[in-house]
C-alpha atoms as a PDB file:
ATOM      1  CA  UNK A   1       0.000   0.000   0.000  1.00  0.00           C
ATOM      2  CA  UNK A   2       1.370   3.406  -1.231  1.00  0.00           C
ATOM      3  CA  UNK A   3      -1.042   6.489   0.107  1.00  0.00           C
ATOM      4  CA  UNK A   4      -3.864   5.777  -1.031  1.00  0.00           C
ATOM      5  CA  UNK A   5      -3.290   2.731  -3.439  1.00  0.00           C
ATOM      6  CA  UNK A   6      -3.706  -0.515  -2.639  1.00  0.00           C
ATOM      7  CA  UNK A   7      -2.065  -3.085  -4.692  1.00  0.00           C
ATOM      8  CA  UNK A   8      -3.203  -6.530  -5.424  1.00  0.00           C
ATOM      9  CA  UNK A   9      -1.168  -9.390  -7.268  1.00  0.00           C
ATOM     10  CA  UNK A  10      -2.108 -12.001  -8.905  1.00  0.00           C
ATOM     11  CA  UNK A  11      -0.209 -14.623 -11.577  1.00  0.00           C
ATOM     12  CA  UNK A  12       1.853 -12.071 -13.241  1.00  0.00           C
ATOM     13  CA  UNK A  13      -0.253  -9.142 -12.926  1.00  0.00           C
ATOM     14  CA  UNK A  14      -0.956  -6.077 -10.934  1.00  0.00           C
ATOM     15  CA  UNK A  15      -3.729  -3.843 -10.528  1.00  0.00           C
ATOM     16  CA  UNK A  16      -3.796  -1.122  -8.413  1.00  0.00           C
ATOM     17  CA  UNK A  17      -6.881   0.302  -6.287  1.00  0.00           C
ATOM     18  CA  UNK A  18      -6.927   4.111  -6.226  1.00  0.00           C
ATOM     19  CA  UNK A  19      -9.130   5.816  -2.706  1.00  0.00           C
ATOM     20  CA  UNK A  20      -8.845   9.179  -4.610  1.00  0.00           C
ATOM     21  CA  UNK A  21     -10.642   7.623  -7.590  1.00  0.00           C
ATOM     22  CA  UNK A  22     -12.632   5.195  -5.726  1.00  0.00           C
ATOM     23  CA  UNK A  23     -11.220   2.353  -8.561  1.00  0.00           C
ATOM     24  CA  UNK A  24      -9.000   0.990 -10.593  1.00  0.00           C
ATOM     25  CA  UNK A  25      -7.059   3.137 -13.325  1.00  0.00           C
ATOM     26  CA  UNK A  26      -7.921   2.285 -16.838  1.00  0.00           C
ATOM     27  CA  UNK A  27      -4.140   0.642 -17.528  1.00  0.00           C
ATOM     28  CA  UNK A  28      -4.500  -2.096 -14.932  1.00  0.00           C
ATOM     29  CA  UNK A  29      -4.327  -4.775 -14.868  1.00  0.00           C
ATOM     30  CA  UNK A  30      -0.608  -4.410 -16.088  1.00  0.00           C
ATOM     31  CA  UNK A  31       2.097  -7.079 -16.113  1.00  0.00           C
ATOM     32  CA  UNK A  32       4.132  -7.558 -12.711  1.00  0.00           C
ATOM     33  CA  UNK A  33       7.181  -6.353 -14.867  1.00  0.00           C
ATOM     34  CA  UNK A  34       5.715  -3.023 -15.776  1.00  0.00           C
ATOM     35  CA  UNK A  35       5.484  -1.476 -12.750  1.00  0.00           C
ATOM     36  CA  UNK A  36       8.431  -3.462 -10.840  1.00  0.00           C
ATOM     37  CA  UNK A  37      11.455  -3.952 -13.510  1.00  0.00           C
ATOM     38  CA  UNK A  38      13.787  -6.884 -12.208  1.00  0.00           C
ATOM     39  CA  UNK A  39      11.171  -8.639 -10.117  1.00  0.00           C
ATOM     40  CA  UNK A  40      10.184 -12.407 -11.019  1.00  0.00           C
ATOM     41  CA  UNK A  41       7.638 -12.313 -14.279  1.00  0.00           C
ATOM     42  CA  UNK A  42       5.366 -13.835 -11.338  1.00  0.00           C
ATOM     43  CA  UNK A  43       3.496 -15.620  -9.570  1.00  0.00           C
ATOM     44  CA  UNK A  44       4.763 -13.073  -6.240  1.00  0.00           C
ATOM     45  CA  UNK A  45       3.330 -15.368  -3.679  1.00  0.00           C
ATOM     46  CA  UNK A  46       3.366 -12.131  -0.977  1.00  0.00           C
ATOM     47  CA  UNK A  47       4.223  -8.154  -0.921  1.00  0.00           C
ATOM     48  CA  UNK A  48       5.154  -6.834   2.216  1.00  0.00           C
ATOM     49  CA  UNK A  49       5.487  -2.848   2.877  1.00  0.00           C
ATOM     50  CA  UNK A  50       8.118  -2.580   5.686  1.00  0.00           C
ATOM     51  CA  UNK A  51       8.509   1.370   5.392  1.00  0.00           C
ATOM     52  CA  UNK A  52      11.820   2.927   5.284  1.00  0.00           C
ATOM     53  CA  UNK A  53      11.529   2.813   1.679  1.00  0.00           C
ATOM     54  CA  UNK A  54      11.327  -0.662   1.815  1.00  0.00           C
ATOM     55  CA  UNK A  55       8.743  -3.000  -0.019  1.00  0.00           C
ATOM     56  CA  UNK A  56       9.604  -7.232   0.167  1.00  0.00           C
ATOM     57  CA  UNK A  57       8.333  -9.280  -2.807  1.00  0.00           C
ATOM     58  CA  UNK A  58       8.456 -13.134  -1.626  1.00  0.00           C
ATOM     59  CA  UNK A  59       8.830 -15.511  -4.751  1.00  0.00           C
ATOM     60  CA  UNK A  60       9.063 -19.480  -3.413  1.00  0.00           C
ATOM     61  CA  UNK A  61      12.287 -19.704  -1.560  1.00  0.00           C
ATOM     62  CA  UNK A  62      13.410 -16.341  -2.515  1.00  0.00           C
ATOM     63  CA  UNK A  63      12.463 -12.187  -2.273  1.00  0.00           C
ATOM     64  CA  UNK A  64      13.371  -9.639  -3.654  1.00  0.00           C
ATOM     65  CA  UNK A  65      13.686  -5.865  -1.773  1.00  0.00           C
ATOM     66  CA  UNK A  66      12.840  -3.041  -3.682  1.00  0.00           C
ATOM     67  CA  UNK A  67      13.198   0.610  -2.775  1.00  0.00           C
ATOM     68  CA  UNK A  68      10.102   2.276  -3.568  1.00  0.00           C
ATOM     69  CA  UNK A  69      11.991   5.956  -3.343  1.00  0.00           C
ATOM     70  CA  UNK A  70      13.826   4.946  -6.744  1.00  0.00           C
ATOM     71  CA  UNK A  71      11.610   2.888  -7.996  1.00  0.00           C
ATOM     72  CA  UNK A  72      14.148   0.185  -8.601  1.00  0.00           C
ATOM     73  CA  UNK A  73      14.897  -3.144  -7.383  1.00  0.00           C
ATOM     74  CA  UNK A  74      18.471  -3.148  -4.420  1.00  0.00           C
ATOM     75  CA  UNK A  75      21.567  -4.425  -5.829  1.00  0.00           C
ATOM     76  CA  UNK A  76      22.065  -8.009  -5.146  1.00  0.00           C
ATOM     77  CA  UNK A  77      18.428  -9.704  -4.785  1.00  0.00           C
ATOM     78  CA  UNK A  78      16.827 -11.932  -5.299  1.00  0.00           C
ATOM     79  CA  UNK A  79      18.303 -13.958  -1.822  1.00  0.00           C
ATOM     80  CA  UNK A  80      17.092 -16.779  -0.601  1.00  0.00           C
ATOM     81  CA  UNK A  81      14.940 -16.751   2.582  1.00  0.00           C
ATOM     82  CA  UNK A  82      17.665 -19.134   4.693  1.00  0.00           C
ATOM     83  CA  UNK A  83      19.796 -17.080   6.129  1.00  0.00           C
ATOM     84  CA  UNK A  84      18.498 -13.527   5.643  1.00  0.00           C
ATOM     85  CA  UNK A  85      15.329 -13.773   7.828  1.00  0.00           C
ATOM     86  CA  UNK A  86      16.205 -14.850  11.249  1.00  0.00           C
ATOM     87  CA  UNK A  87      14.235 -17.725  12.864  1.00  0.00           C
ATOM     88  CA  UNK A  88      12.292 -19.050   9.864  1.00  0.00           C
ATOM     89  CA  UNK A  89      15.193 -21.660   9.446  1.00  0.00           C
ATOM     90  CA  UNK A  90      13.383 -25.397  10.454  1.00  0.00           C
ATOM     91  CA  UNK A  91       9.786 -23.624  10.248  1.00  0.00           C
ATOM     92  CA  UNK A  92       9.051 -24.494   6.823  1.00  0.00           C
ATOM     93  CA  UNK A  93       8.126 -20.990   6.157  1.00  0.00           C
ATOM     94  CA  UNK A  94      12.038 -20.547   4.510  1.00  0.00           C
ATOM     95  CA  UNK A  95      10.971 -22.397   1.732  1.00  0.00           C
ATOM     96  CA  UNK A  96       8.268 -20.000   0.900  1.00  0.00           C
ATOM     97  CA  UNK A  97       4.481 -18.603   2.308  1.00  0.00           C
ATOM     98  CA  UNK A  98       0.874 -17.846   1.048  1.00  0.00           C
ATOM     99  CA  UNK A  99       1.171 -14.392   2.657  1.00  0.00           C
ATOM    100  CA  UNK A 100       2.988 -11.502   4.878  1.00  0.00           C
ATOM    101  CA  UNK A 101       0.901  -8.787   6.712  1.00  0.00           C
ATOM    102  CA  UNK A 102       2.895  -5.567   8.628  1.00  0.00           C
ATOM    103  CA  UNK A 103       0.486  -5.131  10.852  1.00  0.00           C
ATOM    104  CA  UNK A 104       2.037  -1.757  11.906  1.00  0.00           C
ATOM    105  CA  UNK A 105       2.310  -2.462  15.879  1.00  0.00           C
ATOM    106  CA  UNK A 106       5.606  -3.626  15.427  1.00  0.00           C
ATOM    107  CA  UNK A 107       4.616  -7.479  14.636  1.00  0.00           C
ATOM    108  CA  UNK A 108       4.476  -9.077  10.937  1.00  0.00           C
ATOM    109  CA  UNK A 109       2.684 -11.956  10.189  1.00  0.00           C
ATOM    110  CA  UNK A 110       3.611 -14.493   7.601  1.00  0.00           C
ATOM    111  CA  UNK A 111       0.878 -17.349   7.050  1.00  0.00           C
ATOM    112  CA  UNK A 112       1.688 -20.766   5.387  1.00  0.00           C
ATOM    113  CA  UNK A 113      -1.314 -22.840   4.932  1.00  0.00           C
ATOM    114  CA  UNK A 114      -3.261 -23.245   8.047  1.00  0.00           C
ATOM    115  CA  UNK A 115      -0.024 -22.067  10.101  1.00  0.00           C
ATOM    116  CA  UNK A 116       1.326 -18.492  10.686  1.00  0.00           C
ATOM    117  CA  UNK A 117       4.445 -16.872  11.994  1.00  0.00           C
ATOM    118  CA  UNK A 118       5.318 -14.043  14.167  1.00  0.00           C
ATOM    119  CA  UNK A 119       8.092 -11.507  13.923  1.00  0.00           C
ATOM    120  CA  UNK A 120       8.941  -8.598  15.720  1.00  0.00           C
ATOM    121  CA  UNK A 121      10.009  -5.707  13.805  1.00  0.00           C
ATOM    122  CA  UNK A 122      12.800  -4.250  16.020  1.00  0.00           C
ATOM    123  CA  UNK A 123      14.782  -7.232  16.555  1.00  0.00           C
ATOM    124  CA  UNK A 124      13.730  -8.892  12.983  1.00  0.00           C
ATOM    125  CA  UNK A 125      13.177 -12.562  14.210  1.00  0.00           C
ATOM    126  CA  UNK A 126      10.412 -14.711  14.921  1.00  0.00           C
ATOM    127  CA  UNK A 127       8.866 -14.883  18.175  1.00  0.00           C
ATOM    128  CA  UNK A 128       9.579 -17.459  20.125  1.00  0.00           C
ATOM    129  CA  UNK A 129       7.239 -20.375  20.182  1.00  0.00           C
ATOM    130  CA  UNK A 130       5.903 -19.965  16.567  1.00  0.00           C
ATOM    131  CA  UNK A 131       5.015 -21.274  14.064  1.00  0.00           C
ATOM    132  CA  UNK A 132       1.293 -21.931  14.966  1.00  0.00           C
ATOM    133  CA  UNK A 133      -1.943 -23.212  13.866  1.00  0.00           C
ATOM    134  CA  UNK A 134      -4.298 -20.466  12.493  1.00  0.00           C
ATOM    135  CA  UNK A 135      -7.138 -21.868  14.468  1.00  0.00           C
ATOM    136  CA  UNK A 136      -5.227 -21.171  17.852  1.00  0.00           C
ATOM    137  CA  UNK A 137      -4.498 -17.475  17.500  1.00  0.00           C
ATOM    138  CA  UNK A 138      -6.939 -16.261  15.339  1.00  0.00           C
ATOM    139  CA  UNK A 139     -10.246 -18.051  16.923  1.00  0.00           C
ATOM    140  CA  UNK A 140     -12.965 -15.344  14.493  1.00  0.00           C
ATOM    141  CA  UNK A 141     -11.212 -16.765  11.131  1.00  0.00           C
ATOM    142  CA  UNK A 142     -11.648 -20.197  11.517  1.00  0.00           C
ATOM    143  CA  UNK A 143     -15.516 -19.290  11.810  1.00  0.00           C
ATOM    144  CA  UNK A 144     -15.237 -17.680   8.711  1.00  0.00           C
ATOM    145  CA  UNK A 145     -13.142 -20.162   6.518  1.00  0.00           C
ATOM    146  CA  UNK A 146      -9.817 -18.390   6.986  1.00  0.00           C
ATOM    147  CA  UNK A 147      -8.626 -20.708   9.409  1.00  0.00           C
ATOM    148  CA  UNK A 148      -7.008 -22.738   6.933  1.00  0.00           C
ATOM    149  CA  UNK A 149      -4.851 -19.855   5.054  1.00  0.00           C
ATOM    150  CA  UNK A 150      -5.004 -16.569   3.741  1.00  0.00           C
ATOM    151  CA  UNK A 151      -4.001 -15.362   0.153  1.00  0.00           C
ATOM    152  CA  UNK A 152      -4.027 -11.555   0.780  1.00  0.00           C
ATOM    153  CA  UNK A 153      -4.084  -9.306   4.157  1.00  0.00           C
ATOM    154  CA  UNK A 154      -4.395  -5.666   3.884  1.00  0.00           C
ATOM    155  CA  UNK A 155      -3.495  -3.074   6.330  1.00  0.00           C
ATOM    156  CA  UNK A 156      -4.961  -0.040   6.196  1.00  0.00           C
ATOM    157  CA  UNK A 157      -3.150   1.510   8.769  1.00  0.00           C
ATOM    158  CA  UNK A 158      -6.834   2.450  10.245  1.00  0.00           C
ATOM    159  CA  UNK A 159      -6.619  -0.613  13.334  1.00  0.00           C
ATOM    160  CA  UNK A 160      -8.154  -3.194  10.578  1.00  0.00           C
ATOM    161  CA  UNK A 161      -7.028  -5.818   8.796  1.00  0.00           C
ATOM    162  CA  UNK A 162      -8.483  -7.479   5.360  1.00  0.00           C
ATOM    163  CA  UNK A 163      -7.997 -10.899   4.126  1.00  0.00           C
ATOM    164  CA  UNK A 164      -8.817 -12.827   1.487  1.00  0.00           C
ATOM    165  CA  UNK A 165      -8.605 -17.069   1.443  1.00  0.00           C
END
């Protein structure tokens, strides 16, 4: 999310929700490539905006860091998840996840199938005693069929969260 836009990816394309506009400009969807030279032609399994001029794009084992203030992919990526992202090693989550959510109280959330992860934002590792099942920490999605993954999570920077299964 930039502002007010709201992006959504899907295969190897983009399209972009506009608030001032209340839609989606004429030239979407656009290929992945258009928009975000250097990244993977797609699928992007999950975006996540970590401020600081810093925007993750999370293809399989691998992401890619690109630096939304120049509008160019950082020297160097993609890197693979093992080693760069402390505590997902033995998790299963370093070979890949559905999904990443900053949900802007200093915790991320990555979610893998019906499990999710943790991570604190100042000291960039997981918490300790994750992953775990969906069902146990989010007790209101599994009533409403997200307890076994989520595709897409929003944050709107408002105190709510969107997803999508």
């Amino acid at each position: 999310m930039s502002g007010t836009r709201i992006y959504f990816l899907s295969g190897a394309d983009s399209s972009r929700f506009d608030e001032s506009l209340s839609g989606v400009p004429v030239f979407y969807p656009a290929n992945i490539a258009r928009w975000w030279p250097g990244l993977a032609a797609g699928p992007i399994d999950a975006a996540l905006n970590w401020g600081a001029n810093r925007v993750y794009f999370f293809v399989g084992a691998n992401y890619y860091r690109w630096n939304p203030r120049e509008n160019s992919l950082e020297a160097g990526y993609p890197k693979p998840i093992t080693g760069n992202w402390a505590g997902f090693a033995g998790t299963g989550f370093e070979n890949g996840f559905d999904d990443a959510g900053n949900w802007g109280n200093g915790k991320v959330y990555f979610f893998k199938g019906d499990m999710y992860l943790r991570m604190d934002w100042n000291s960039q590792s997981v918490d300790a005693g994750y992953p775990k099942a969906i069902s146990a920490g989010w007790h209101d999605l599994t009533k409403t069929g997200y307890g076994t993954g989520s595709h897409a999570a929003v944050t709107r920077g408002n105190g709510q969260t969107y997803m999508c299964g």
